[in-house]
N, C-alpha and C. Protein backbone atom coordinates (compact mmCIF):
# COMPACT_ATOMS: atom_id res chain seq x y z
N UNK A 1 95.39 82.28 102.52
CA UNK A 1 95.56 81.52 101.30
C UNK A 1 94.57 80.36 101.30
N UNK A 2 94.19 80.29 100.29
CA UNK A 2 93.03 79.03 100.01
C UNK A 2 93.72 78.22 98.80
N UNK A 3 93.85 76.90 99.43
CA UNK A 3 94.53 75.77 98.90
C UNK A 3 93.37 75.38 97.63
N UNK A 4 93.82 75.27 96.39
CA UNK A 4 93.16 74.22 95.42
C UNK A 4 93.91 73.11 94.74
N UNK A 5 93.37 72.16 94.81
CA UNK A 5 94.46 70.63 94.29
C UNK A 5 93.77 70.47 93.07
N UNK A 6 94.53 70.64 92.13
CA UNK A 6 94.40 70.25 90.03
C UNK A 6 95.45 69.10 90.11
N UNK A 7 94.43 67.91 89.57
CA UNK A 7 94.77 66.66 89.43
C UNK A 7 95.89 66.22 90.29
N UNK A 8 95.48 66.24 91.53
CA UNK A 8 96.02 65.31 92.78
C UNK A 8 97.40 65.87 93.02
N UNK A 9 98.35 65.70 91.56
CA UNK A 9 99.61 66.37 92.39
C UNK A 9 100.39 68.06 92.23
N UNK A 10 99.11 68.99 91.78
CA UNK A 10 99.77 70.40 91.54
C UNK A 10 98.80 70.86 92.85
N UNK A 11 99.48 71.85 94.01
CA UNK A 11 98.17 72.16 94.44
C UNK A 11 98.81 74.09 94.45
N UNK A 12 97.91 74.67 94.32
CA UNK A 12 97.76 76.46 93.76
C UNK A 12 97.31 77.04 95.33
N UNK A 13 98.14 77.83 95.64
CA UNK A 13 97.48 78.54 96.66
C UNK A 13 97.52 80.21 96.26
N UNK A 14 95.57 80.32 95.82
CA UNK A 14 95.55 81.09 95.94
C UNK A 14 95.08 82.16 96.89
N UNK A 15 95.76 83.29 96.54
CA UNK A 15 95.37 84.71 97.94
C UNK A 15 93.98 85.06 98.16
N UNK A 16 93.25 85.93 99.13
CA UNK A 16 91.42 86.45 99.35
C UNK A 16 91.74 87.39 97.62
N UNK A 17 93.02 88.37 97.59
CA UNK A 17 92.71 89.05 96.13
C UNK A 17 92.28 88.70 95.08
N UNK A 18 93.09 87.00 94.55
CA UNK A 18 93.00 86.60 93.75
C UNK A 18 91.54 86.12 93.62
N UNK A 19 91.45 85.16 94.67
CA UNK A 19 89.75 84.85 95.01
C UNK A 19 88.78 85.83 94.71
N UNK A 20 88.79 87.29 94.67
CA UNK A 20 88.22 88.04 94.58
C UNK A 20 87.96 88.76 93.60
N UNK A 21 89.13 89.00 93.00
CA UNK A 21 89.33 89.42 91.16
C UNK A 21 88.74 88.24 90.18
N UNK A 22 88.88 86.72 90.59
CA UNK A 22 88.13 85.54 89.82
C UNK A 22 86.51 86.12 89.98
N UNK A 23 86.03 86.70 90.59
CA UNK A 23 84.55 86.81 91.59
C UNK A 23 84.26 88.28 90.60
N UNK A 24 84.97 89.02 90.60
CA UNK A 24 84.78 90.34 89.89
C UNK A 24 84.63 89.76 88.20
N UNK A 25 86.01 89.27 87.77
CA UNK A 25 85.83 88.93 86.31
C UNK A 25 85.04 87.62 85.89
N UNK A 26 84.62 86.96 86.61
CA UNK A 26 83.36 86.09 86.21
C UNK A 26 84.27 84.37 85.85
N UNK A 27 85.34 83.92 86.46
CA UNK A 27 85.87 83.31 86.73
C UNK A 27 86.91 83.27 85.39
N UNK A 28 87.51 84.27 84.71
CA UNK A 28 88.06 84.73 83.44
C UNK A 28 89.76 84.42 84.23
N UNK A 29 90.89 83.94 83.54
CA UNK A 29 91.94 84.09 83.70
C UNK A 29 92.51 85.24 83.54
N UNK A 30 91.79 85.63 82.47
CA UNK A 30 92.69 87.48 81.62
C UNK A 30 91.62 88.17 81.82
N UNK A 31 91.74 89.58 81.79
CA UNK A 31 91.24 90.77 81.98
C UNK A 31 91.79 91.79 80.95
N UNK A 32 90.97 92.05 80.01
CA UNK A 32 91.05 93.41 79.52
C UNK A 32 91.72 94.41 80.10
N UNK A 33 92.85 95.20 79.83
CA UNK A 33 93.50 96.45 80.44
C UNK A 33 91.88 97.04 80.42
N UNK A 34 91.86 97.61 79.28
CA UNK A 34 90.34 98.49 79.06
C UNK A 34 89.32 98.52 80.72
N UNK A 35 89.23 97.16 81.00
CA UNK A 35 88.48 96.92 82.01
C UNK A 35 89.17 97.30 83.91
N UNK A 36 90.33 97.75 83.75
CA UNK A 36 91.27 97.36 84.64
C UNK A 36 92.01 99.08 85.27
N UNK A 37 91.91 99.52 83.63
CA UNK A 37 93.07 100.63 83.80
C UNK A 37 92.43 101.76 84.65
N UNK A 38 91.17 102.22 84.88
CA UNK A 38 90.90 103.11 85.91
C UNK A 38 90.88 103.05 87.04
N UNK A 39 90.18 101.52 87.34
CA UNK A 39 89.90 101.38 88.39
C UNK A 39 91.32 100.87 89.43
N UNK A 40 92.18 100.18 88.67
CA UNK A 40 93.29 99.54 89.56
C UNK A 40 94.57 100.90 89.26
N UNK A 41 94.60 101.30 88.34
CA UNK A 41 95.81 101.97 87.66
C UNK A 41 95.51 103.49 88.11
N UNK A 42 94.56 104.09 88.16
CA UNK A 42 94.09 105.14 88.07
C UNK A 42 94.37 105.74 86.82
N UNK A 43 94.52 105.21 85.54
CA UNK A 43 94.64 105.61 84.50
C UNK A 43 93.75 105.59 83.40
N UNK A 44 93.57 106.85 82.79
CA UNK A 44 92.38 106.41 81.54
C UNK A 44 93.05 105.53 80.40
N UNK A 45 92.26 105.52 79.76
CA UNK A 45 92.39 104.14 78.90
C UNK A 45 93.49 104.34 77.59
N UNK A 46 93.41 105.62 77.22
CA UNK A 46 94.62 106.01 76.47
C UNK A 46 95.96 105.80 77.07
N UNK A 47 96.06 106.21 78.15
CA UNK A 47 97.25 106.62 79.25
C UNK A 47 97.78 105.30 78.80
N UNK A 48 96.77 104.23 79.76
CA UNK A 48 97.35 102.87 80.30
C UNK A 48 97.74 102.15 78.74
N UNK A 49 96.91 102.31 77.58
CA UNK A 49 97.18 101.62 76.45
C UNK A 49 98.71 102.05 76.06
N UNK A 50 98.74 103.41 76.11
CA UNK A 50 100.65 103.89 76.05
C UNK A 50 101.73 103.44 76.24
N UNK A 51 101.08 103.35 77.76
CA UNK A 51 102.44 102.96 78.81
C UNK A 51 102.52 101.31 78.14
N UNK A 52 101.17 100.48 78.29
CA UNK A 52 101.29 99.48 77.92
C UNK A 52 102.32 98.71 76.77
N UNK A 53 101.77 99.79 75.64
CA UNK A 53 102.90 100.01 74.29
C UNK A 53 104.02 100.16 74.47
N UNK A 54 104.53 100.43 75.58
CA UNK A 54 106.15 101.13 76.32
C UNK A 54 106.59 100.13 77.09
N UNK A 55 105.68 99.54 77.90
CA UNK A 55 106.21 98.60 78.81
C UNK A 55 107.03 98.49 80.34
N UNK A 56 105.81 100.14 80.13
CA UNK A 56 105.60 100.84 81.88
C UNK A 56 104.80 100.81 82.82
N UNK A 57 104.13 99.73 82.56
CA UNK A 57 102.77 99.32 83.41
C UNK A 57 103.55 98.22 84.53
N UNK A 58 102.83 98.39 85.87
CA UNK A 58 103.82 97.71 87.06
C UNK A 58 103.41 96.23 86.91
N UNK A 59 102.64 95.43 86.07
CA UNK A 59 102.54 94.00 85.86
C UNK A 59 102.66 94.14 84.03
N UNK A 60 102.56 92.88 83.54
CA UNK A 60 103.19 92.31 82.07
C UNK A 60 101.47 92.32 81.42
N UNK A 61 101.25 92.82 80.41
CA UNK A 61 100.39 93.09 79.40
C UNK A 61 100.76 92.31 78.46
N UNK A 62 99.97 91.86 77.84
CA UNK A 62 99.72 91.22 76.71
C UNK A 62 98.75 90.90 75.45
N UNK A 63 98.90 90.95 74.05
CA UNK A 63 98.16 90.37 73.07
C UNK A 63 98.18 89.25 72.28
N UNK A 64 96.84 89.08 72.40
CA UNK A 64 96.75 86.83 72.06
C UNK A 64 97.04 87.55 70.68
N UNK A 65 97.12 87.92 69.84
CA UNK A 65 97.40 87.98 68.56
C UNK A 65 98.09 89.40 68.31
N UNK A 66 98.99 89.24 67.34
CA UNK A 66 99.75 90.28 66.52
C UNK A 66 99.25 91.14 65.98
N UNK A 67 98.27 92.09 66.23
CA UNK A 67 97.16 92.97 65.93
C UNK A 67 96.87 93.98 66.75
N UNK A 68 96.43 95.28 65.77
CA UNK A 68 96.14 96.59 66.71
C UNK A 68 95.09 96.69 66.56
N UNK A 69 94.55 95.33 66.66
CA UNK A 69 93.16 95.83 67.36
C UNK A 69 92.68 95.01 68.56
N UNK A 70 93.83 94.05 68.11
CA UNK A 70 93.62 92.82 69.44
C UNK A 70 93.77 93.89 70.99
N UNK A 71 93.06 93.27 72.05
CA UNK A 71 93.49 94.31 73.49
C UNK A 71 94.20 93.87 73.99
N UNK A 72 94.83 94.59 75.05
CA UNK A 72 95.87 94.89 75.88
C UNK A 72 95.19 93.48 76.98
N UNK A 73 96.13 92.41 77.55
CA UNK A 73 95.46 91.67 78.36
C UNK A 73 96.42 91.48 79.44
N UNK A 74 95.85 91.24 80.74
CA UNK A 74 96.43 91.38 82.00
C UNK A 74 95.97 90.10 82.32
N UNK A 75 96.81 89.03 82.51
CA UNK A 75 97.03 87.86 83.74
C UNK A 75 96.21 88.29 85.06
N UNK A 76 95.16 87.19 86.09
CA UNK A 76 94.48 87.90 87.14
C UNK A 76 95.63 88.09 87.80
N UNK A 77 96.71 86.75 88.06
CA UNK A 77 97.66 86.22 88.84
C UNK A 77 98.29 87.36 89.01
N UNK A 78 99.07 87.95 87.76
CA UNK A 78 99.88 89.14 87.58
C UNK A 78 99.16 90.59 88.59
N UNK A 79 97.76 90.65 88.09
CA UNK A 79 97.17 92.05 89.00
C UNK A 79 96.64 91.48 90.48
N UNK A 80 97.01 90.40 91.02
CA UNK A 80 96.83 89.96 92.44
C UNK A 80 98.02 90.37 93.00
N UNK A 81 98.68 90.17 92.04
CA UNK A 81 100.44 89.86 93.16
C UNK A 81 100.51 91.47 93.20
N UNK A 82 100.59 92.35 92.14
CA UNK A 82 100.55 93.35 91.94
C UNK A 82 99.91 94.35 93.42
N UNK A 83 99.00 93.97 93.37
CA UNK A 83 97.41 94.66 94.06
C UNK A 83 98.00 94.01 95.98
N UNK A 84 98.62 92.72 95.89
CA UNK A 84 99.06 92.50 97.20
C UNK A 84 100.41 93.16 97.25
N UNK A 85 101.11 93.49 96.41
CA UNK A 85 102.30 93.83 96.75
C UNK A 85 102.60 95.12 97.40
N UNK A 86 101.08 96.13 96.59
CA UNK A 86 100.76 97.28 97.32
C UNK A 86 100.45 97.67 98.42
N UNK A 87 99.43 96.65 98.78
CA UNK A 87 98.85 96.34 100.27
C UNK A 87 99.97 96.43 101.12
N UNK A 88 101.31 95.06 100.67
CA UNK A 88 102.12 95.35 101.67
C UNK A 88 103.52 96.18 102.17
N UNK A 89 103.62 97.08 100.82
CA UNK A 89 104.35 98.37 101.05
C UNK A 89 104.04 99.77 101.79
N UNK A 90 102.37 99.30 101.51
CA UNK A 90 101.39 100.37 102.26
C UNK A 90 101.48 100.42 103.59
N UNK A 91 101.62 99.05 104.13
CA UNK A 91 101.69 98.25 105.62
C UNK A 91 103.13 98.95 106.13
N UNK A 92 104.04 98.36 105.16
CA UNK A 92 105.27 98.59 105.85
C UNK A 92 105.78 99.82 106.12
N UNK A 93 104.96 100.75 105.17
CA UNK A 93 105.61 102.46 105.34
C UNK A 93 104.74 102.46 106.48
N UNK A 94 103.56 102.16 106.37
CA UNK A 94 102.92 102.95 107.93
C UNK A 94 103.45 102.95 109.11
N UNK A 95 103.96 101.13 109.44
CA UNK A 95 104.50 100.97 110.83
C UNK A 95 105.70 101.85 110.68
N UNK A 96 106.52 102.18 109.85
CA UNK A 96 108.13 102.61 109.42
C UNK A 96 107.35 104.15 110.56
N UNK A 97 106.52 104.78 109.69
CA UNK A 97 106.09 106.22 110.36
C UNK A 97 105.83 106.37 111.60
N UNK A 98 105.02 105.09 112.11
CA UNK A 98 104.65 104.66 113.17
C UNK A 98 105.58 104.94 114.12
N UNK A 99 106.68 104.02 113.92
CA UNK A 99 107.75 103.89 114.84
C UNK A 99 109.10 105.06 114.92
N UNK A 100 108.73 105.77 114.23
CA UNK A 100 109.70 107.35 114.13
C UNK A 100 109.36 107.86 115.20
């Protein structure tokens, strides 16, 4: 975790993921599903826009405006925690197998 202090008394610790997804999206808070859904989701862009519409996608989607044409937008925060949460279910089944 890498500590950042915003105005002396909030301080954010964020994860190497998060650090890393800021580094990918060009220091952007939100991310386009569009931009997101193959590579993290393994889903094409119809799929993920669906599920999105349904409200079956494993983090919270969103549109800045009431419009179908506005896009589908993903929080980084939301696809870090997401993206670590995988990491560490991945971890935990292995040792689980491990130790059988």
């Amino acid at each position: 975790m890498y500590p950042i202090q915003v105005r002396r008394c909030i301080t954010i610790e964020l994860t190497l993921t998060h650090r890393l997804l800021l580094v990918q999206f060009s220091n952007r808070a939100l991310a386009p599903l569009d931009e997101i859904a193959e590579s993290y989701l393994g889903l094409g862009l119809r799929t993920a826009k669906n599920r999105a519409k349904a409200g079956m996608l494993p983090f919270p989607v969103f549109k800045m405006r009431n419009s179908a044409k506005s896009p589908f937008l993903v929080h980084l925060n939301d696809l870090a925690n997401y993206i670590d949460k995988q990491c560490k279910d991945a971890r935990s089944d292995q040792v689980e197998r491990f130790l059988r």
